[in-house]
Protein backbone atom coordinates (compact mmCIF):
# COMPACT_ATOMS: atom_id res chain seq x y z
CA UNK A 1 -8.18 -20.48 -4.28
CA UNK A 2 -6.58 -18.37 -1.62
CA UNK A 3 -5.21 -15.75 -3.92
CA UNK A 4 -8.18 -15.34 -5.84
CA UNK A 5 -10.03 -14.56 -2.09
CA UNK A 6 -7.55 -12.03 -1.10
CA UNK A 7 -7.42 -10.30 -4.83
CA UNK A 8 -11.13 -9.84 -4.23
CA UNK A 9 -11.05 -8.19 -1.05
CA UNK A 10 -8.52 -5.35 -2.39
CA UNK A 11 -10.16 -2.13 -2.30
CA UNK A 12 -9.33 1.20 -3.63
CA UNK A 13 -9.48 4.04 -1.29
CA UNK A 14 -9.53 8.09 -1.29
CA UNK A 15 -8.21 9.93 1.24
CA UNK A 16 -7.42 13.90 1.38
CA UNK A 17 -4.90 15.30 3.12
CA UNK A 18 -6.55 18.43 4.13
CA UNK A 19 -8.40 15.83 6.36
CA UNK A 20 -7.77 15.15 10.06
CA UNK A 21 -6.69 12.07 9.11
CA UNK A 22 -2.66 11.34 8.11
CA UNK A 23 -1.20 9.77 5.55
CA UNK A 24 0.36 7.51 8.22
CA UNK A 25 -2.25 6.26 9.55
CA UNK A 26 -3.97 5.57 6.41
CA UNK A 27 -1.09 3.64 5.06
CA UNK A 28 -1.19 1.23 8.46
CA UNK A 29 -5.04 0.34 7.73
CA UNK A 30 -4.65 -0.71 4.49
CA UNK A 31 -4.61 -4.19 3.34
CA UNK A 32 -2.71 -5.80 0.92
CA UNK A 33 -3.72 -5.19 -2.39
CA UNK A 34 -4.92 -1.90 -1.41
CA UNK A 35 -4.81 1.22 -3.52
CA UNK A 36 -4.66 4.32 -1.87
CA UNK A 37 -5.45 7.55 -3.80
CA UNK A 38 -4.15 10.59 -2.26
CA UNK A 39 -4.94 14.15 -3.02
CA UNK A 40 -4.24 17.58 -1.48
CA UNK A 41 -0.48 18.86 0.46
CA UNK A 42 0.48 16.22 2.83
CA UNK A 43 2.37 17.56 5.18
CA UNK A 44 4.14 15.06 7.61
CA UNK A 45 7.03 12.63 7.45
CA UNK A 46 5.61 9.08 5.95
CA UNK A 47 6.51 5.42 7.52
CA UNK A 48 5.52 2.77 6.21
CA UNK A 49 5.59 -0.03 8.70
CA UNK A 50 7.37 -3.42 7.95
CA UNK A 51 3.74 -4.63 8.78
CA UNK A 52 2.45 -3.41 5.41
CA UNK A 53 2.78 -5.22 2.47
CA UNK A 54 1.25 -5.23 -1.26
CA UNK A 55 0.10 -1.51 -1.13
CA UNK A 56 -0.16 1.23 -3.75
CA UNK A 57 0.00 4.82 -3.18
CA UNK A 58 -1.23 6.88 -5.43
CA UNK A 59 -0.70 10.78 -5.91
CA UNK A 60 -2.56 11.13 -9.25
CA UNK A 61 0.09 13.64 -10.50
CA UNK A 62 -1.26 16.04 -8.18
CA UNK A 63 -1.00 15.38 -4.01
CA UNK A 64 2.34 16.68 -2.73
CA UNK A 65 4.02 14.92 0.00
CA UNK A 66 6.20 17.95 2.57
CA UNK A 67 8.68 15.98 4.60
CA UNK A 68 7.57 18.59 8.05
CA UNK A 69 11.33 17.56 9.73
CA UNK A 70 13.54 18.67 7.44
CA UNK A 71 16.48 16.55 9.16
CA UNK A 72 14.09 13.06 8.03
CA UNK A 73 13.24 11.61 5.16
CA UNK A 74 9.92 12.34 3.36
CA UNK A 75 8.98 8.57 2.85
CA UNK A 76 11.12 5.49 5.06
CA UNK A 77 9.48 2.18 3.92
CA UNK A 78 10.08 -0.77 5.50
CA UNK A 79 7.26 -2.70 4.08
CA UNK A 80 7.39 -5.24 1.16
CA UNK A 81 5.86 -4.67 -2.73
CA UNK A 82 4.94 -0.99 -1.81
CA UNK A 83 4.90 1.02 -4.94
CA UNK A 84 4.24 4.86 -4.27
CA UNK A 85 3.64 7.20 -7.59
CA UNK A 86 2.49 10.38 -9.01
CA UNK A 87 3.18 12.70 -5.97
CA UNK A 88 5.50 15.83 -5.77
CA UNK A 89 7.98 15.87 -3.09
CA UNK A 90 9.24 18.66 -0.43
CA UNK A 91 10.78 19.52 2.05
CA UNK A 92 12.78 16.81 4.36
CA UNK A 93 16.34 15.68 4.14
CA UNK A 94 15.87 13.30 1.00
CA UNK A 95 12.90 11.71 -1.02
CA UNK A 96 11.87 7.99 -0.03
């Protein structure tokens, strides 16, 4: 019964990176089971926290994710069951 409680409380979510908001912190407020749609040029350096788990993070084919230090990686995840698709990558020392 648990399972089928926390598969009903996933939610998909938009976010645009020409927003104020990061990619970061969107990625730490989701839930697991979350999907996270993501348009527009992100430019920043993404973590994902060991805290996350059971997320999806979606690029649609067209957000781009710019790795801003070039001497990081664009994406480090630490978390568990992430799956991350459909962006374009730049910039930084090496993809995720």
């Amino acid at each position: 019964m648990f399972l089928l409680v926390s598969m009903a409380e996933a939610a998909t979510k938009k976010m645009s990176c020409s927003s104020s908001r990061s990619l970061n912190a969107a990625t730490a407020s989701l839930k697991p089971g979350d999907t996270l749609l993501v348009s527009g040029f992100c430019k920043e350096n993404v973590i994902i926290g060991a805290e996350v788990s059971r997320i999806v993070l979606d690029g649609q084919g067209t957000a781009t994710i710019n790795g801003a230090d070039g001497g990081a990686n664009r994406i480090v995840v630490r978390g568990r069951g992430i799956t991350i698709s459909g962006f374009t990558m730049t910039g930084g020392s090496r993809g995720i």
